[in-house]
Protein backbone atom coordinates (compact mmCIF):
# COMPACT_ATOMS: atom_id res chain seq x y z
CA UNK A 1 8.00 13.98 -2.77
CA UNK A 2 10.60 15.57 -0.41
CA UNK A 3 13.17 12.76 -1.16
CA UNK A 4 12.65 12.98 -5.23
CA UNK A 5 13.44 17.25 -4.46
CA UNK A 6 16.28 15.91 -2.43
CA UNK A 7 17.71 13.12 -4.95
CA UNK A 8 17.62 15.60 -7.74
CA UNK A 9 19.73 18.22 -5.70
CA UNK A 10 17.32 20.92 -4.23
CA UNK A 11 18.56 21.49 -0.94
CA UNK A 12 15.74 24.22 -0.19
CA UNK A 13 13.15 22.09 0.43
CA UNK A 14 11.01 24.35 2.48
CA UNK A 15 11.49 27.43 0.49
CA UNK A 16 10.83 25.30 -3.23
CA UNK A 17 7.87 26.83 -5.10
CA UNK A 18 5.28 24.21 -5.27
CA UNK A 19 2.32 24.59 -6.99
CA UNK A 20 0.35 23.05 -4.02
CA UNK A 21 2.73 23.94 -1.23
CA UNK A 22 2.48 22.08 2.10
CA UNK A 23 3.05 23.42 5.47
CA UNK A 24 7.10 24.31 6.38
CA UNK A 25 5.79 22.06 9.56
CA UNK A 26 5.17 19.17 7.04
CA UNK A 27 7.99 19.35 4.81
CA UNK A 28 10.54 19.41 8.37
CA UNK A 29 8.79 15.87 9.31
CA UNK A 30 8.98 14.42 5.71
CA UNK A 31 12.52 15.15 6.63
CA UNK A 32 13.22 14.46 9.93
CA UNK A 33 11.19 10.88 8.94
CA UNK A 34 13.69 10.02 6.22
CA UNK A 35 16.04 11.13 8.27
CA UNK A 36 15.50 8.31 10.57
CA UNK A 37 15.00 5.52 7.58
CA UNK A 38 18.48 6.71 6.69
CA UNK A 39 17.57 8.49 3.11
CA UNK A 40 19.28 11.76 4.81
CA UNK A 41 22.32 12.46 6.52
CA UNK A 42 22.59 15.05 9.68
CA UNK A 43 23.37 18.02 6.67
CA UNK A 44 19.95 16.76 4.78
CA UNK A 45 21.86 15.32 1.93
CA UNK A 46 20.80 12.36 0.35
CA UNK A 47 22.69 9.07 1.22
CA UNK A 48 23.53 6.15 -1.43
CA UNK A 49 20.34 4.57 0.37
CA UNK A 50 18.41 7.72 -0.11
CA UNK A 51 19.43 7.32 -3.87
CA UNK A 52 18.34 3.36 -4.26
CA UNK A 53 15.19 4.85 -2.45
CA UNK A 54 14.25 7.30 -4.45
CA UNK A 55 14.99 5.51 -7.27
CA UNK A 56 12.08 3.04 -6.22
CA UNK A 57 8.22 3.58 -7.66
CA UNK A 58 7.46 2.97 -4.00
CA UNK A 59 7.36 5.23 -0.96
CA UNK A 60 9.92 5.30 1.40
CA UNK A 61 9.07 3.39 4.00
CA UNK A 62 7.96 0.68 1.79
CA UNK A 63 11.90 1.22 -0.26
CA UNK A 64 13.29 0.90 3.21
CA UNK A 65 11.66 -1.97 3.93
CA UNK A 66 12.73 -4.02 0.41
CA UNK A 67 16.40 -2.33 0.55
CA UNK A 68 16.49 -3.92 4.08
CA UNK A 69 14.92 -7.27 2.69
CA UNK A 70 18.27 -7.80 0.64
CA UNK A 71 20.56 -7.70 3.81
CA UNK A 72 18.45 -9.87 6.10
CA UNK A 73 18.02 -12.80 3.39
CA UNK A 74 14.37 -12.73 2.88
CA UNK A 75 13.69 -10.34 0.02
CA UNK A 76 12.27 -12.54 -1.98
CA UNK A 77 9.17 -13.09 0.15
CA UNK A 78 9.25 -8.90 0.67
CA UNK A 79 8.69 -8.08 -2.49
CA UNK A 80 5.80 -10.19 -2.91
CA UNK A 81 4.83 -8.36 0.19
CA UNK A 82 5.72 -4.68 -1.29
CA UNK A 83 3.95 -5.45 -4.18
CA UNK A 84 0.91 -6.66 -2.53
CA UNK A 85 0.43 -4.01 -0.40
CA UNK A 86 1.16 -1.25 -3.19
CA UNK A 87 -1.64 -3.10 -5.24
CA UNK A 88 -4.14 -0.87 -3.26
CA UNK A 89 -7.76 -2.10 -3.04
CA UNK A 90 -9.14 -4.96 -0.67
CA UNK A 91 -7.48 -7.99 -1.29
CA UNK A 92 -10.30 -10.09 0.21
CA UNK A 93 -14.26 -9.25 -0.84
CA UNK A 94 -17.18 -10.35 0.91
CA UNK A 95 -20.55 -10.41 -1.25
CA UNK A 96 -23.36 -9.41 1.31
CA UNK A 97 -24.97 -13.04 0.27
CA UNK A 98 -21.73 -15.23 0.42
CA UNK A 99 -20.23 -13.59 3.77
CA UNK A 100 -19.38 -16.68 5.88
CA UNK A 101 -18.28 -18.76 3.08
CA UNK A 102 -15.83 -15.58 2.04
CA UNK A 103 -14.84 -15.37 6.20
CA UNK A 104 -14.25 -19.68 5.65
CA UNK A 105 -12.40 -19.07 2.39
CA UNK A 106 -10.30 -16.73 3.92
CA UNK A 107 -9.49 -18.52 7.11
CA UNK A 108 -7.28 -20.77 5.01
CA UNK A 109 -4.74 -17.84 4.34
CA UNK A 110 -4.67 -16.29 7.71
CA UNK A 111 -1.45 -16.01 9.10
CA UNK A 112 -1.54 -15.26 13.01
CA UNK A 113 1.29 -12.83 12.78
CA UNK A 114 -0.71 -10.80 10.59
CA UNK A 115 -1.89 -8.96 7.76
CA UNK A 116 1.38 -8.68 5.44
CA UNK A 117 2.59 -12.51 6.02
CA UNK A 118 -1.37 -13.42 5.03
CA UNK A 119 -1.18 -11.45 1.78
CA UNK A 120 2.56 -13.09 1.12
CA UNK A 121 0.09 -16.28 1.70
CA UNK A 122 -2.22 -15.55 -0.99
CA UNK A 123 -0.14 -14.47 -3.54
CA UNK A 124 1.82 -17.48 -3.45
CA UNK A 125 -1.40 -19.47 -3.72
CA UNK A 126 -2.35 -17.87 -6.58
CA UNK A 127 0.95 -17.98 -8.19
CA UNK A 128 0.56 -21.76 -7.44
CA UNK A 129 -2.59 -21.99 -9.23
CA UNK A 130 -1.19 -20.22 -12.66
CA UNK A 131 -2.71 -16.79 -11.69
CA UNK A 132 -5.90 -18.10 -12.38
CA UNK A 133 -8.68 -16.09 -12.42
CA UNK A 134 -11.28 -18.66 -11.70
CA UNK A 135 -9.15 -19.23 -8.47
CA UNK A 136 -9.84 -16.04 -7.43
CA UNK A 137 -13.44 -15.79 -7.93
CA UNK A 138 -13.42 -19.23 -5.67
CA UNK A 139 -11.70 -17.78 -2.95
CA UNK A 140 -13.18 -14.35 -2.87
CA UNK A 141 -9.78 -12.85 -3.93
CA UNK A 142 -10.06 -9.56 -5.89
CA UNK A 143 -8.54 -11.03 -9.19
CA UNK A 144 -7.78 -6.83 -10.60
CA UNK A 145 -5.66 -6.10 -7.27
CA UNK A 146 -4.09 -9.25 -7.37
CA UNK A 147 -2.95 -8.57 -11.00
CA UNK A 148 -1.88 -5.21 -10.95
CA UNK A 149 0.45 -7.34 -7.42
CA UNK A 150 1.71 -9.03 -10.15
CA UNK A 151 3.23 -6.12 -12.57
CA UNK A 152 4.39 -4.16 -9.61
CA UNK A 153 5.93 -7.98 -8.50
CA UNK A 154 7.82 -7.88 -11.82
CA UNK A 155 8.82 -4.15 -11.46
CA UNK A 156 10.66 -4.16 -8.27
CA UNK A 157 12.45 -7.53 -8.95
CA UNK A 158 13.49 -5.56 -11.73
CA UNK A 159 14.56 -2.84 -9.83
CA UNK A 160 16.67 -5.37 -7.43
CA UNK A 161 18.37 -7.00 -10.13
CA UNK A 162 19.33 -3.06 -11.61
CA UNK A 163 20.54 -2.67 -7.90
CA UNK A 164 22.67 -5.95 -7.95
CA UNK A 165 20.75 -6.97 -4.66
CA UNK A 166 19.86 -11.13 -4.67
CA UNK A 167 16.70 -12.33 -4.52
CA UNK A 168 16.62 -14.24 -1.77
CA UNK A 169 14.18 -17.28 0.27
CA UNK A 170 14.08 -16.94 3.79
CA UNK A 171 12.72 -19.56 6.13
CA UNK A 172 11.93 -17.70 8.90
CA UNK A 173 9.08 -15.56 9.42
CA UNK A 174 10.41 -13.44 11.92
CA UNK A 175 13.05 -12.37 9.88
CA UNK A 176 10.17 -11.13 7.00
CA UNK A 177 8.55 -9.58 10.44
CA UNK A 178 12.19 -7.72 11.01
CA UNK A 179 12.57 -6.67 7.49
CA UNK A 180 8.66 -4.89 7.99
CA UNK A 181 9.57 -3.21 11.18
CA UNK A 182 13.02 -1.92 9.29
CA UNK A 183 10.64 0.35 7.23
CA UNK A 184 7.55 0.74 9.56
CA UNK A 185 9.40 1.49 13.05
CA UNK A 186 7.91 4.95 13.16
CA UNK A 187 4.29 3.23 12.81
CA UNK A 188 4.67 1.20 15.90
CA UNK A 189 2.28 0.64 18.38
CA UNK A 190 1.89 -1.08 21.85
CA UNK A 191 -1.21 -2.32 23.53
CA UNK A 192 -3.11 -0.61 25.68
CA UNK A 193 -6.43 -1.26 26.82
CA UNK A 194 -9.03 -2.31 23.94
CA UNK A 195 -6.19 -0.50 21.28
CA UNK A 196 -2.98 0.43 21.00
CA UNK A 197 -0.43 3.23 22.07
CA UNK A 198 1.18 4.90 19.12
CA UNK A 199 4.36 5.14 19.98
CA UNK A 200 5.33 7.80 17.62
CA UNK A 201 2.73 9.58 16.93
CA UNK A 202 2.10 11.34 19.76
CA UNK A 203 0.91 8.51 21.99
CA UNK A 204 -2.27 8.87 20.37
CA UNK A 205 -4.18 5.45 20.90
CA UNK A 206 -5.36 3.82 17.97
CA UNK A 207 -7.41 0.37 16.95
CA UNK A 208 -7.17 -2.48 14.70
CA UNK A 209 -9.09 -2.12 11.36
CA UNK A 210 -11.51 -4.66 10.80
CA UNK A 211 -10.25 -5.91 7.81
CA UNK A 212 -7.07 -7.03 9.77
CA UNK A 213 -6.67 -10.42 10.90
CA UNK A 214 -6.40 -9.35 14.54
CA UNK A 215 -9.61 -7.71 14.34
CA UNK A 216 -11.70 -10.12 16.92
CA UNK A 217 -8.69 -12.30 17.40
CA UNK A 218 -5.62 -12.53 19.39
CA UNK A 219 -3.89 -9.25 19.81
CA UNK A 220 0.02 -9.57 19.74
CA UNK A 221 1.51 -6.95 22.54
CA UNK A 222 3.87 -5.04 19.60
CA UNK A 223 2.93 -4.47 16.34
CA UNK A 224 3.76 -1.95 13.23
CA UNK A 225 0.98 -0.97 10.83
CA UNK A 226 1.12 0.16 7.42
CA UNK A 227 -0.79 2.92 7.26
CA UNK A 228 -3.86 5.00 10.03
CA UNK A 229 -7.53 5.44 8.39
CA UNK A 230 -9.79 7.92 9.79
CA UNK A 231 -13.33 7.13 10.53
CA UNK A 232 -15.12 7.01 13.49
CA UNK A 233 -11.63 6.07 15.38
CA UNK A 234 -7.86 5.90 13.98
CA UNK A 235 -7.51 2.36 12.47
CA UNK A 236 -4.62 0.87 11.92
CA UNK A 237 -4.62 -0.79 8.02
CA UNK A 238 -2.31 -3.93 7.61
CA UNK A 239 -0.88 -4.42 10.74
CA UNK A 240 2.59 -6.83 11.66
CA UNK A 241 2.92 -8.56 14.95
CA UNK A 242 7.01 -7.50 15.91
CA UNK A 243 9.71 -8.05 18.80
CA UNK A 244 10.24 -5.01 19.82
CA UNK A 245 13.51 -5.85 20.97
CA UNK A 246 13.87 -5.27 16.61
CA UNK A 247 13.37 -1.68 17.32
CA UNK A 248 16.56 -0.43 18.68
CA UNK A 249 18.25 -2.40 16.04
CA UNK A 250 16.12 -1.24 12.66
CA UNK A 251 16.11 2.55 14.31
CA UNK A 252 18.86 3.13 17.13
CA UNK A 253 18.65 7.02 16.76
CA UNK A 254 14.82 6.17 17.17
CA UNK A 255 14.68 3.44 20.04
CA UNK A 256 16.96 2.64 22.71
CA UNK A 257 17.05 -1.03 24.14
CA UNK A 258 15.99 -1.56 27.59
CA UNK A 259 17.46 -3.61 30.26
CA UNK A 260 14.16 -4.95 31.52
């Protein structure tokens, strides 16, 4: 990645010899996008959070998002939340024969500000339970992502304590909701219509998956989203009800706060 090049001194990004070169126009916004999470300064160097960033098995917006965890007092429930979402793979499955007792099952996790504080729900349910795999196959919880949750779980507390960063309980959503936004400001999105307004991407208007919890439901106005699939529309995949008063605070150089 650009910020690995950058942490181990190549200042010529654009003119390094990659063996499967991207576009100059891509490598200038994998810049000018760590740039704004604060891995660069103004010169392109890397700062001392580039550094912890890079240092991460994560990408950057996910490391900005656990680096920031650490200052705002909730990292402890972020890196459940990192870890879950770097898991990869549904989380929830729905047999074809089982599908509205894997919707009911499901229902009991759902929190209503979203996708990342429901998967912070089930991995503490599981952890409850001993990590047990016949809890899983009860709730219709993919028992291989939820492990492989676990060793990346173990890795990055690892990589806290190596940082000297606490691991710390937070009992406030909205402050887990902040810490999200810290590294997912340049995915967010207003509402508009039957989707939302990207607000950095263009203003392109794009929709909530249906795997999300606001698929069907109650649409918060402001959200952040983890990452945009491509199929018949751009969905929005794991999606974070926010204030977006947050926004001018995670990303001045990004947002500016209104007086209305």
């Amino acid at each position: 990645t650009v910020l690995t090049l950058k942490a181990l001194g190549i200042s010529d990004v654009v003119g390094f010899d990659f063996m499967d070169a991207p576009t100059p126009q891509m490598l200038i916004e994998a810049m000018s996008s760590l740039y704004s999470l604060g891995a660069l300064d103004e010169d392109g160097n890397v700062t001392k959070l580039g550094r912890r960033m890079a240092d991460l098995p994560l990408d950057p917006s996910l490391s900005k998002m656990l680096l920031s965890s650490a200052s705002l007092g909730c990292s402890a429930e972020v890196v459940t939340i990192a870890a879950m979402l770097s898991a990869g793979g549904n989380v929830f499955y729905r047999p074809k024969e089982k599908q509205a007792l894997a919707d009911t099952k499901r229902m009991k996790f759902i929190h209503p500000d979203g996708d990342h504080l429901t998967y912070l729900n089930v991995f503490q349910q599981w952890h409850q339970s001993g990590c047990s795999a016949s809890w899983c196959f009860d709730n219709f919880i993919n028992g291989r992502a939820m492990r492989q949750a676990k060793e990346v779980h173990r890795q990055l507390r690892d990589y806290l304590t190596r940082f000297r960063l606490p691991l710390v309980n937070s009992r406030h959503d909205s402050v887990i909701r902040k810490a999200v936004a810290s590294g997912y400001f340049h995915h967010a999105a207003k509402r508009h219509e039957d989707g939302y307004l990207a607000l950095t991407s263009s203003n392109t208007v794009v929709y909530v998956h249906p795997s999300s919890v606001f698929f069907n439901g109650a649409a918060p106005l402001w959200v952040v989203y983890h990452e945009l699939v491509l199929t018949t529309k751009e969905y929005m995949r794991d999606i974070c009800a926010i204030n977006p008063r947050w926004l001018p605070e995670v990303a001045p150089g990004c947002f500016k706060l209104s007086s209305q």
